[in-house]
N, C-alpha and C. Protein backbone atom coordinates (compact mmCIF):
# COMPACT_ATOMS: atom_id res chain seq x y z
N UNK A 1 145.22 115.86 16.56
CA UNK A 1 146.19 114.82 16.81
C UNK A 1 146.08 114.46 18.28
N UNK A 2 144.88 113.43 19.01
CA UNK A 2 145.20 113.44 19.90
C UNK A 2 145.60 111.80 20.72
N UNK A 3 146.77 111.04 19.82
CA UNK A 3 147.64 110.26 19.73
C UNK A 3 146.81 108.54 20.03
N UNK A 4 145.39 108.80 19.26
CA UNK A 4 144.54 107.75 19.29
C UNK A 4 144.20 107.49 17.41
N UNK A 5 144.06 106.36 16.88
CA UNK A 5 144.39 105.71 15.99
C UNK A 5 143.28 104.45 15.60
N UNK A 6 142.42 105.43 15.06
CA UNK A 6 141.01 103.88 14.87
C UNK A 6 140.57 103.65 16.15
N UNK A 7 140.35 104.26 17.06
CA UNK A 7 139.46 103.79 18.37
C UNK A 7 140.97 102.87 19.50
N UNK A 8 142.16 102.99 19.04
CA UNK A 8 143.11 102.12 20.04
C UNK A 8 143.54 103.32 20.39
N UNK A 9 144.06 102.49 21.65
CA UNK A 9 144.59 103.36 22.82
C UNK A 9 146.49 103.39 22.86
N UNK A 10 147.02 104.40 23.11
CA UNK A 10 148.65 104.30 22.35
C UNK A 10 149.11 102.94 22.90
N UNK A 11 148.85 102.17 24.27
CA UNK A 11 149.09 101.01 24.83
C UNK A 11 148.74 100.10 23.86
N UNK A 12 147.76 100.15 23.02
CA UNK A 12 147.17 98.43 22.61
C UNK A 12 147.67 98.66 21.54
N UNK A 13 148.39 100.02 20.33
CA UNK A 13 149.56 99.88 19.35
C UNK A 13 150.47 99.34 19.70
N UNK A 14 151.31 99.18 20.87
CA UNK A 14 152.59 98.92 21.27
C UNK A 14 153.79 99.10 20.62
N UNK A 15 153.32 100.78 19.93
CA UNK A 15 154.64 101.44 19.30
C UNK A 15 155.46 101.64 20.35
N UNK A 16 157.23 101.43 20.14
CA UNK A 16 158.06 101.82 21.19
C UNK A 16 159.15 102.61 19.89
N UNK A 17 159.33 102.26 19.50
CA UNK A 17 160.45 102.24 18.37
C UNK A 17 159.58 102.62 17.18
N UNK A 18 160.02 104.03 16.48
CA UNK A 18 159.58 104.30 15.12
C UNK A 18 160.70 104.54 14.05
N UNK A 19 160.73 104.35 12.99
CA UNK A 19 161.63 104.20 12.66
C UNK A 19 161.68 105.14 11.09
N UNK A 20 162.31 106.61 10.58
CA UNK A 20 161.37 106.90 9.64
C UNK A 20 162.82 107.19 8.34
N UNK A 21 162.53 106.31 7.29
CA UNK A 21 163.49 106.18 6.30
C UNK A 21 163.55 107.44 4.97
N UNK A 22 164.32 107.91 4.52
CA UNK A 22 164.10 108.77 3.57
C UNK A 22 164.94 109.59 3.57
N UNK A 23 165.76 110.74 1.74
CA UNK A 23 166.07 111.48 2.06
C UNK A 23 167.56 110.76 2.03
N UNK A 24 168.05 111.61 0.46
CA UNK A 24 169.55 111.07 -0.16
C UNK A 24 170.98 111.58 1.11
N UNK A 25 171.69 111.26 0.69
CA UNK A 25 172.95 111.09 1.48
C UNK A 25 173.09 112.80 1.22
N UNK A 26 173.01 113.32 -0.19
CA UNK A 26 173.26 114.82 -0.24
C UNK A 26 172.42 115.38 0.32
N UNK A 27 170.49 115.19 0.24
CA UNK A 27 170.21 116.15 1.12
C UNK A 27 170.19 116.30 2.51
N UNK A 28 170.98 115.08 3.10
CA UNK A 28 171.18 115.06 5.36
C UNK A 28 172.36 115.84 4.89
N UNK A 29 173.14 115.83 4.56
CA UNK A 29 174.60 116.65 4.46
C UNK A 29 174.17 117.87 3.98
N UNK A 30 173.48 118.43 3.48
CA UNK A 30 172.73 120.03 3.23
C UNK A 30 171.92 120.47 4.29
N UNK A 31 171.19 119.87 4.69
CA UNK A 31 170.15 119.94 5.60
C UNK A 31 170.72 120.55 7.07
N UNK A 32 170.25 121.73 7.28
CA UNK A 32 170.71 122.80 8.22
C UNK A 32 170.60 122.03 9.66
N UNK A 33 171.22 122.21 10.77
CA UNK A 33 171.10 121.86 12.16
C UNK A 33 169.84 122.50 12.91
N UNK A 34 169.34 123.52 12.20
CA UNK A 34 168.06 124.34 12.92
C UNK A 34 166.83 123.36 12.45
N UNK A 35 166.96 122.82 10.86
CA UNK A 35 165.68 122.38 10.27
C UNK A 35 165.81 120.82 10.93
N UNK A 36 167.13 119.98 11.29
CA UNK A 36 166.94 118.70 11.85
C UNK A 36 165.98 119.22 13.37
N UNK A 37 166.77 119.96 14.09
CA UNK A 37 165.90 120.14 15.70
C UNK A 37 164.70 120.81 15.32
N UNK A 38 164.15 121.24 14.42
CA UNK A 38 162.58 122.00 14.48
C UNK A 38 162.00 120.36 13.41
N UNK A 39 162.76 119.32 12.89
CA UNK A 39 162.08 118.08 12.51
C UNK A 39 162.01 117.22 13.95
N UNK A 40 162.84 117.50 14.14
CA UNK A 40 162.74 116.35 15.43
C UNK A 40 162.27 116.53 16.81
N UNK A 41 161.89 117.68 16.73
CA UNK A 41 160.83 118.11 18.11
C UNK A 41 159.20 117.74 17.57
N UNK A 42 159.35 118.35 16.19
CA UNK A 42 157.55 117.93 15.97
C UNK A 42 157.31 116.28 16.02
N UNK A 43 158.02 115.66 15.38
CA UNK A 43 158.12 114.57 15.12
C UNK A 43 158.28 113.59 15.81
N UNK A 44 158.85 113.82 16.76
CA UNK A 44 159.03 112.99 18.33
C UNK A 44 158.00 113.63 19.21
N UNK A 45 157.24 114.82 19.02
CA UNK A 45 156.17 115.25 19.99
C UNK A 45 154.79 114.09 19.62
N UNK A 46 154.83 113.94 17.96
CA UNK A 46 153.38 113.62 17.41
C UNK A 46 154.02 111.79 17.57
N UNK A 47 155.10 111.37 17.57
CA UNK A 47 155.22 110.03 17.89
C UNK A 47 154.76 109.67 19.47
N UNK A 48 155.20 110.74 20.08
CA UNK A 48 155.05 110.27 21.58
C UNK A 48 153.76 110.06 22.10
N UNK A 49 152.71 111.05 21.19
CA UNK A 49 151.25 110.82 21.52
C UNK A 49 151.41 109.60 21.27
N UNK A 50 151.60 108.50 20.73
CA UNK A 50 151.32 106.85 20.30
C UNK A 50 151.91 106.09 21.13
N UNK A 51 152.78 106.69 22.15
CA UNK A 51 153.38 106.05 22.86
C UNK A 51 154.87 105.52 22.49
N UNK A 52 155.29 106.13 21.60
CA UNK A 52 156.66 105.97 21.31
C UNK A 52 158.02 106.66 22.29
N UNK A 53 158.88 105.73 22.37
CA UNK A 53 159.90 106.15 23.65
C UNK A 53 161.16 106.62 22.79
N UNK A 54 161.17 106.09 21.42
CA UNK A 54 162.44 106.11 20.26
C UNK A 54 162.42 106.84 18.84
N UNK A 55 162.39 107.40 18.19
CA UNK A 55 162.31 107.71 17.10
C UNK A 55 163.46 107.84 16.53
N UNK A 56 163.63 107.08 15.33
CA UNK A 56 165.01 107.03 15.00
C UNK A 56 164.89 108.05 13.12
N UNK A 57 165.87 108.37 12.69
CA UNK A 57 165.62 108.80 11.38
C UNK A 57 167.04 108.21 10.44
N UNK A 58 166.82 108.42 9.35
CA UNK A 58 167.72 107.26 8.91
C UNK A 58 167.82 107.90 7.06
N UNK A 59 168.49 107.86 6.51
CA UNK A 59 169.07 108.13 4.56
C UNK A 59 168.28 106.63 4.23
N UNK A 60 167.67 107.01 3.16
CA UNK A 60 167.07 106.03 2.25
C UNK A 60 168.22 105.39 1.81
N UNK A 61 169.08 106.21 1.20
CA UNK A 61 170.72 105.63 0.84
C UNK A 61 170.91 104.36 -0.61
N UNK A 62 171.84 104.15 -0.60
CA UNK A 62 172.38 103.55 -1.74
C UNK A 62 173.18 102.61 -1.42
N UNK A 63 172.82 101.56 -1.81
CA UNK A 63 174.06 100.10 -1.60
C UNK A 63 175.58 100.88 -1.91
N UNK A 64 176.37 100.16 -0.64
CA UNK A 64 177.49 100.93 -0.77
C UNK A 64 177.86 102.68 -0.46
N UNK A 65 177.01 103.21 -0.33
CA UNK A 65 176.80 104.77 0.25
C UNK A 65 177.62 104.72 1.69
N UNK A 66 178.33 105.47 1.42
CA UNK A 66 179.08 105.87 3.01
C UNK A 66 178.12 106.57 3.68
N UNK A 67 178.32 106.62 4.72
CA UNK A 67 177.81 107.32 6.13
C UNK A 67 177.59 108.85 5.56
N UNK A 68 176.55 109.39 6.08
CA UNK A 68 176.64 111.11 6.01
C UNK A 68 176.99 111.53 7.47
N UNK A 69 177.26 113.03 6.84
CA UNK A 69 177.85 114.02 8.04
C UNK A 69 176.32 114.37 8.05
N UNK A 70 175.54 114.74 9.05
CA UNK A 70 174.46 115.45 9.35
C UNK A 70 174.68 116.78 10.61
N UNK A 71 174.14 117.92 10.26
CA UNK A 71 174.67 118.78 10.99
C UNK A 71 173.91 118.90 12.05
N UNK A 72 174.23 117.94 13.37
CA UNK A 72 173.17 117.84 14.45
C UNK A 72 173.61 116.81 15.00
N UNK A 73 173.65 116.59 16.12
CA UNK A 73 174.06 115.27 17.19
C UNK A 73 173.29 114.24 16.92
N UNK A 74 173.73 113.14 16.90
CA UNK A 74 173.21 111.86 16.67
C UNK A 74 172.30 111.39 17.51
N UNK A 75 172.65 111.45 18.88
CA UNK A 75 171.24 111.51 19.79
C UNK A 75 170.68 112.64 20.75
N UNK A 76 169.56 112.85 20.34
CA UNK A 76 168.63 113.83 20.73
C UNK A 76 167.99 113.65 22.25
N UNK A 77 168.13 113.71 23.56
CA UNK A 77 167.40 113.57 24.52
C UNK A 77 165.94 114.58 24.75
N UNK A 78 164.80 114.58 23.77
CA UNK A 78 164.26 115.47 24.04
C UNK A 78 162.99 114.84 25.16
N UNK A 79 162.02 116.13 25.34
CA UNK A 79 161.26 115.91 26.49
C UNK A 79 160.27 115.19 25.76
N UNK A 80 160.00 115.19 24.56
CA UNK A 80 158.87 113.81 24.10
C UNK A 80 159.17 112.39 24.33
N UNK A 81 160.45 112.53 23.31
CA UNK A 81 160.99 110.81 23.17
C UNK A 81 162.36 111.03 22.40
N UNK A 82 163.34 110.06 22.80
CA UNK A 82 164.56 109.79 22.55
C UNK A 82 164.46 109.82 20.79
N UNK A 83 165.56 110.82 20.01
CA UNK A 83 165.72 110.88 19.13
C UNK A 83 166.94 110.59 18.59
N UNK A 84 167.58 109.20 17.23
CA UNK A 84 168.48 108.78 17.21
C UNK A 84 168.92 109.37 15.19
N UNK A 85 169.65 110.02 15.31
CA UNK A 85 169.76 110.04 13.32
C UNK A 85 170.78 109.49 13.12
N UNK A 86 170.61 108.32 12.63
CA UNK A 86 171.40 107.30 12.06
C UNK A 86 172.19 107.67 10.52
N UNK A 87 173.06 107.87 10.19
CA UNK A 87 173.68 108.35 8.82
C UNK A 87 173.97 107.39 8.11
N UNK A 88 174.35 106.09 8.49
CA UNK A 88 174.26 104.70 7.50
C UNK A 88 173.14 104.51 6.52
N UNK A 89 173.30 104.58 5.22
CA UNK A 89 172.38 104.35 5.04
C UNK A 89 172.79 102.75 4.05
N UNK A 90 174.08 102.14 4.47
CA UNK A 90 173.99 100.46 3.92
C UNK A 90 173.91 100.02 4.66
N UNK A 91 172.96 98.94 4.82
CA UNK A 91 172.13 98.00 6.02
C UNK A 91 173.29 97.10 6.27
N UNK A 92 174.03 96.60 5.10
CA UNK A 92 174.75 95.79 5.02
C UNK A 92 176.15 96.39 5.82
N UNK A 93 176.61 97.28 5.50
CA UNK A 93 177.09 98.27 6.95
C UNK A 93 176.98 98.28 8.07
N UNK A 94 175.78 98.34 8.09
CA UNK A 94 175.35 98.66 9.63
C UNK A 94 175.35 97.29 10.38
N UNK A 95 175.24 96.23 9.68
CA UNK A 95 175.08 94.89 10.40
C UNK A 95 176.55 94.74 10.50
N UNK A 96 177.63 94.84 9.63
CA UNK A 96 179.00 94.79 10.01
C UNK A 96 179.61 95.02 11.02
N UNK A 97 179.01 96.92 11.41
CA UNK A 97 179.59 97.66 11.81
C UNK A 97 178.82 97.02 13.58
N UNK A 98 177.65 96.45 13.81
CA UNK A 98 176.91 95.43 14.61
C UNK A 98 177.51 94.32 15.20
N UNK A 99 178.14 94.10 14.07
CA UNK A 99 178.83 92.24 14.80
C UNK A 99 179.97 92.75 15.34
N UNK A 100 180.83 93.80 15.00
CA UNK A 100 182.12 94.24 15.45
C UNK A 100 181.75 94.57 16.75
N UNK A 101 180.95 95.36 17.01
CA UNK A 101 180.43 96.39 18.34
C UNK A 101 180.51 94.89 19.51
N UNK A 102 180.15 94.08 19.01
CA UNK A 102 179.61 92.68 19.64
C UNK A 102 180.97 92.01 20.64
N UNK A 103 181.96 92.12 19.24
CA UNK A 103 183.16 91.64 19.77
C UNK A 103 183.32 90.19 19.60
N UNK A 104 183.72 89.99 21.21
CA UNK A 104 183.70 88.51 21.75
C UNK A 104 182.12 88.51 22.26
N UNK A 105 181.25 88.96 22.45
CA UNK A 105 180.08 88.60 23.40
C UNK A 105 179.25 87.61 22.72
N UNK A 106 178.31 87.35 23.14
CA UNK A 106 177.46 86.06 21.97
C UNK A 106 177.13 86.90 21.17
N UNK A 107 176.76 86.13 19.94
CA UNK A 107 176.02 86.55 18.85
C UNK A 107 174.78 86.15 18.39
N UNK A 108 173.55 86.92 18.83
CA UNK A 108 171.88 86.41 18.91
C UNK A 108 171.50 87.61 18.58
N UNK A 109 170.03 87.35 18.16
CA UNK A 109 169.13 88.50 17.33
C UNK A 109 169.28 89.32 18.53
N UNK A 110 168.80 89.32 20.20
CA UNK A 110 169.45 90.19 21.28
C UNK A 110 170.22 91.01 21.09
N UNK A 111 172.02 90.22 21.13
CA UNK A 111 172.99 91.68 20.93
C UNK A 111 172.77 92.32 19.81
N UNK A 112 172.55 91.55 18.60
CA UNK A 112 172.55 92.23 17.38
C UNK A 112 171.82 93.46 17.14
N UNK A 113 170.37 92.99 17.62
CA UNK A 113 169.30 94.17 17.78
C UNK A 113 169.99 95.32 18.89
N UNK A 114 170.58 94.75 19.86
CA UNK A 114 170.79 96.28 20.75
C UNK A 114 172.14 96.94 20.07
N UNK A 115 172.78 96.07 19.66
CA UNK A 115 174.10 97.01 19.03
C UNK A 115 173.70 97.48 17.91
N UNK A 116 172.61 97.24 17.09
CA UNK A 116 171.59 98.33 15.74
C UNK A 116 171.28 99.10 16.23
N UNK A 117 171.01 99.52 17.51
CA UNK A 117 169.62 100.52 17.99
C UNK A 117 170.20 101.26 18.78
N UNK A 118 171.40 100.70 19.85
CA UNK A 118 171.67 101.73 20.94
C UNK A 118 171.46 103.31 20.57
N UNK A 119 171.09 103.77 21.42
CA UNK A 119 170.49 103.50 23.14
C UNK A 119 169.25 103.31 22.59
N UNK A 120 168.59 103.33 21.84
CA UNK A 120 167.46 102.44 21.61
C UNK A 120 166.86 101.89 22.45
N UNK A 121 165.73 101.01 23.05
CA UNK A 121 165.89 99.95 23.95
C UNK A 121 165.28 98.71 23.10
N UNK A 122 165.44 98.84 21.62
CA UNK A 122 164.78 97.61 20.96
C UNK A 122 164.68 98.32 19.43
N UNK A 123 164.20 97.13 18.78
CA UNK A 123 164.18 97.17 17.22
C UNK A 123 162.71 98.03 17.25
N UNK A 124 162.90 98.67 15.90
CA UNK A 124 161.78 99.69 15.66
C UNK A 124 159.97 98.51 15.16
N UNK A 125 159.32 98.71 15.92
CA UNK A 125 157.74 98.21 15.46
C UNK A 125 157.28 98.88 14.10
N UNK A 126 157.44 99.92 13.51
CA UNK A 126 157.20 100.42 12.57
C UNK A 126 158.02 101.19 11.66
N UNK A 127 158.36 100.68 10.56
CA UNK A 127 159.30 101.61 9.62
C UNK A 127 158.37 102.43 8.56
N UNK A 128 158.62 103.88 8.86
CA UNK A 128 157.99 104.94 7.56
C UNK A 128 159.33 105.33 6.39
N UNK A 129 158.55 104.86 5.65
CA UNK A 129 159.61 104.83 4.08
C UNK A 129 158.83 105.82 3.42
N UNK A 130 159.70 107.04 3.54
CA UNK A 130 159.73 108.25 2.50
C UNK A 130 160.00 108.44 1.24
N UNK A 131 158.91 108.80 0.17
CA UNK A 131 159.26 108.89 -1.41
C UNK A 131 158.99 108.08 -2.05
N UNK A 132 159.92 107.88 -2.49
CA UNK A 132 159.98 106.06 -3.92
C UNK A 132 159.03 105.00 -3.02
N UNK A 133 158.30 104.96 -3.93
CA UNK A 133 157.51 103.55 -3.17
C UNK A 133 157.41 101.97 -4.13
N UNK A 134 158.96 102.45 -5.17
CA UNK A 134 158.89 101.08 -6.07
C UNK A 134 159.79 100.15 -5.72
N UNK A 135 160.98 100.35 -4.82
CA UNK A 135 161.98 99.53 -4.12
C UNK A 135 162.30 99.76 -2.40
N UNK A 136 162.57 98.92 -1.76
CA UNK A 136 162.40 99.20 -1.07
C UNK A 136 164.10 99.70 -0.39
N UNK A 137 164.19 100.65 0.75
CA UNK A 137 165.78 101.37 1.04
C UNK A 137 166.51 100.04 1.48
N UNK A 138 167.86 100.58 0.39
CA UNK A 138 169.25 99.55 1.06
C UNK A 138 169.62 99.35 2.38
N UNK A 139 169.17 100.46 3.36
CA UNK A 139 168.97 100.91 4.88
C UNK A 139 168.21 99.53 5.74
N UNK A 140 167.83 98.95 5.13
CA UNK A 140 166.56 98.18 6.25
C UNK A 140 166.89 96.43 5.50
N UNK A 141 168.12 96.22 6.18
CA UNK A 141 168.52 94.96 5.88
C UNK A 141 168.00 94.05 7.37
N UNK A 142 167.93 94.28 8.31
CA UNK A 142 167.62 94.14 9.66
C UNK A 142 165.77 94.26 9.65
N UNK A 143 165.60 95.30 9.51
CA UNK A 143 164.11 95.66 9.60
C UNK A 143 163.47 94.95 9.23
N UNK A 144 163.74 94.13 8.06
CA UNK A 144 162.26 93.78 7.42
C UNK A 144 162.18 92.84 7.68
N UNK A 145 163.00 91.90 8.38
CA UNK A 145 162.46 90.70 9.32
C UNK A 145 160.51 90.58 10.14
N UNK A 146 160.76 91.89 10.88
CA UNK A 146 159.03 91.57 11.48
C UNK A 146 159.25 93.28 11.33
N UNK A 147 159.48 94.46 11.52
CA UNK A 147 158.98 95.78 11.35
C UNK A 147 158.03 95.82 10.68
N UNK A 148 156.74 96.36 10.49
CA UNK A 148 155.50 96.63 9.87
C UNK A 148 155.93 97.97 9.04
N UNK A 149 155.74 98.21 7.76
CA UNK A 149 156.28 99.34 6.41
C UNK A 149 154.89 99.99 6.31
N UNK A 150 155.07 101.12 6.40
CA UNK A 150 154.28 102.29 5.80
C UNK A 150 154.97 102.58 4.74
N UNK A 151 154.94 103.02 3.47
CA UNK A 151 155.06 103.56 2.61
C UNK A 151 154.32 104.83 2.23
N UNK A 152 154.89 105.81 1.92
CA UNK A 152 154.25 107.00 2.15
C UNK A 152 154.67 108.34 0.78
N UNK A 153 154.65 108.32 -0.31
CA UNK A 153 154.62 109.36 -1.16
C UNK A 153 155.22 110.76 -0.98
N UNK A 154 154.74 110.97 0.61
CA UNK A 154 155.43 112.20 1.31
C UNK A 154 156.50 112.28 1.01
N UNK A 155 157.47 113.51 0.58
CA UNK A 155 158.84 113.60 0.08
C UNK A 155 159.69 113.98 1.70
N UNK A 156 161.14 113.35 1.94
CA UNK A 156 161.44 113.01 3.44
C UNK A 156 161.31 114.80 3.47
N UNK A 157 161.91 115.38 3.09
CA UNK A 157 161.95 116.63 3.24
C UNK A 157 160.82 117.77 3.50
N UNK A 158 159.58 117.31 3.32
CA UNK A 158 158.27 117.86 3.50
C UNK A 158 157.48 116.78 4.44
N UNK A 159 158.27 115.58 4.98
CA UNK A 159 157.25 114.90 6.25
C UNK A 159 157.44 115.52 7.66
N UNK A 160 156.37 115.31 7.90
CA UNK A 160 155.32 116.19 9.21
C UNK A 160 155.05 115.46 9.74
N UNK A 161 154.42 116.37 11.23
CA UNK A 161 153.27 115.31 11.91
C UNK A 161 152.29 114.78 11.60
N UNK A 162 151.63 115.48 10.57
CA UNK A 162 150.57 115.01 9.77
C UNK A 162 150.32 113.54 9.24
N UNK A 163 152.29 113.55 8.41
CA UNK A 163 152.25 112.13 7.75
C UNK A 163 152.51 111.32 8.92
N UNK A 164 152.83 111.40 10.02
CA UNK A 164 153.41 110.18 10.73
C UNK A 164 152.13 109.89 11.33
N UNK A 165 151.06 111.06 11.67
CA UNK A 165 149.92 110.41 12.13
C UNK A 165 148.93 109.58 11.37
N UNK A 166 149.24 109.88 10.27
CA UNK A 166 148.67 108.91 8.98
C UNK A 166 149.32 107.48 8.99
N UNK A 167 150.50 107.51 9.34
CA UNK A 167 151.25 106.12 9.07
C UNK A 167 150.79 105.22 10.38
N UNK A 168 150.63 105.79 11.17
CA UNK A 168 150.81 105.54 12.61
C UNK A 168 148.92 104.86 12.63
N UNK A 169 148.47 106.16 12.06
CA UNK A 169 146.56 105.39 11.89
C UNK A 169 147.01 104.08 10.78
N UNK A 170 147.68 104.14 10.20
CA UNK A 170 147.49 102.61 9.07
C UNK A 170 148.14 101.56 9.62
N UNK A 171 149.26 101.90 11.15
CA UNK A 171 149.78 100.56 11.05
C UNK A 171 148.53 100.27 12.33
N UNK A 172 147.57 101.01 12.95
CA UNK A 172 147.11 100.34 14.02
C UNK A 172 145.47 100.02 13.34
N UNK A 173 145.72 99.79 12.19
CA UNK A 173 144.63 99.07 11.22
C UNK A 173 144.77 97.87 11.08
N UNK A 174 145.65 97.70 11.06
CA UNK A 174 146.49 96.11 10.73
C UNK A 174 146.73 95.34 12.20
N UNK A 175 146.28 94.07 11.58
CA UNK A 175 146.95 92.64 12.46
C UNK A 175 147.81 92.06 12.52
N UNK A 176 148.94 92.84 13.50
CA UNK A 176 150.14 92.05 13.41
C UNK A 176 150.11 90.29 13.84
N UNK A 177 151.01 89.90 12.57
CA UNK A 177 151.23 88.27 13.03
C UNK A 177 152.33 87.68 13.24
N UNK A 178 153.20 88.96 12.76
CA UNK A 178 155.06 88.53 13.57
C UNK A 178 155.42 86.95 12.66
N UNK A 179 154.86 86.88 11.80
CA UNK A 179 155.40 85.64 10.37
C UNK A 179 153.95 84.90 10.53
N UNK A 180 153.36 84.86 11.91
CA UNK A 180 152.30 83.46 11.81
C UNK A 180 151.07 83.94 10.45
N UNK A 181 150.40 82.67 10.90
CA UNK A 181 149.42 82.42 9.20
C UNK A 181 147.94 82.59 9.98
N UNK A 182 147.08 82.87 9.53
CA UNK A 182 145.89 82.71 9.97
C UNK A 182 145.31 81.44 10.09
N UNK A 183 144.32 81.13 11.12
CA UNK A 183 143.96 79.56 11.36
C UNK A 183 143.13 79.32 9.98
């Protein structure tokens, strides 16, 4: 793993923001505080080789699914890269719970995106979707605007560095076009 991806350099991916989906509302609420910090040290170590500053983790979840309790602080300051576990897992939530944060201030993809992400410093470049690969999570009502989707078989509960370096080699395979069309 030494955070190079098809011959690119972690600069010319311009991962900043990863974003990795998966993993029911019951099993973050089971899921021990030792096994989140021994996930989120590997996982933010093998993102940071790519140049990632964010790694966020997030419940595949269920339209309408309340928030989970996860046994572990919501943000992680570690020495790789900023780690955020988001427990929303209704997108449609989370954009609510977004425009409120907002207030009176304007309302543009700007605040919107920073009141999704704080402390974040931006919307995630790549979303890894754990498991089911026949619908896509109620979680990523925001995302799928321009985020680039890995889909990945890996069950959330058995993903590694392994899989993220796999996801991470497939999205720097691809030509991002941010909506445009080819000439």
């Amino acid at each position: 793993m030494n955070g190079e991806s098809a011959g690119a350099t972690p600069e010319s991916l311009g991962l900043h923001h990863l974003l990795i989906v998966g993993g029911s509302g019951e099993q973050w609420s089971h899921r021990e505080r030792d096994r989140w910090m021994e996930s989120a040290r590997e996982l933010s170590a093998a993102a940071s080789a790519f140049g990632v500053s964010w790694l966020t983790f997030r419940p595949y979840g269920a339209l309408g699914e309340p928030a989970v309790e996860a046994e572990v602080d919501q943000v992680l300051h570690l020495e790789s890269c900023g780690v955020v576990i988001d427990p929303t897992a209704d997108g449609r939530q989370r954009l609510v719970d977004a425009f409120r944060a907002i207030g009176e201030g304007p309302v543009n993809e700007a605040s919107v995106a920073g009141s999704l992400y704080e402390p974040a410093d931006g919307e995630p470049d790549l979303v890894v979707i754990c498991g089911r690969s026949d619908r896509l999570p109620p979680s990523l009502v925001w995302e799928l605007a321009y985020a680039e989707l890995v889909l990945t078989d890996t069950d959330w509960e058995r993903f590694g560095a392994q899989d993220l370096v796999a996801a991470v080699t497939q999205f720097g395979q691809r030509r991002r076009r941010f909506g445009g069309l080819d000439a």
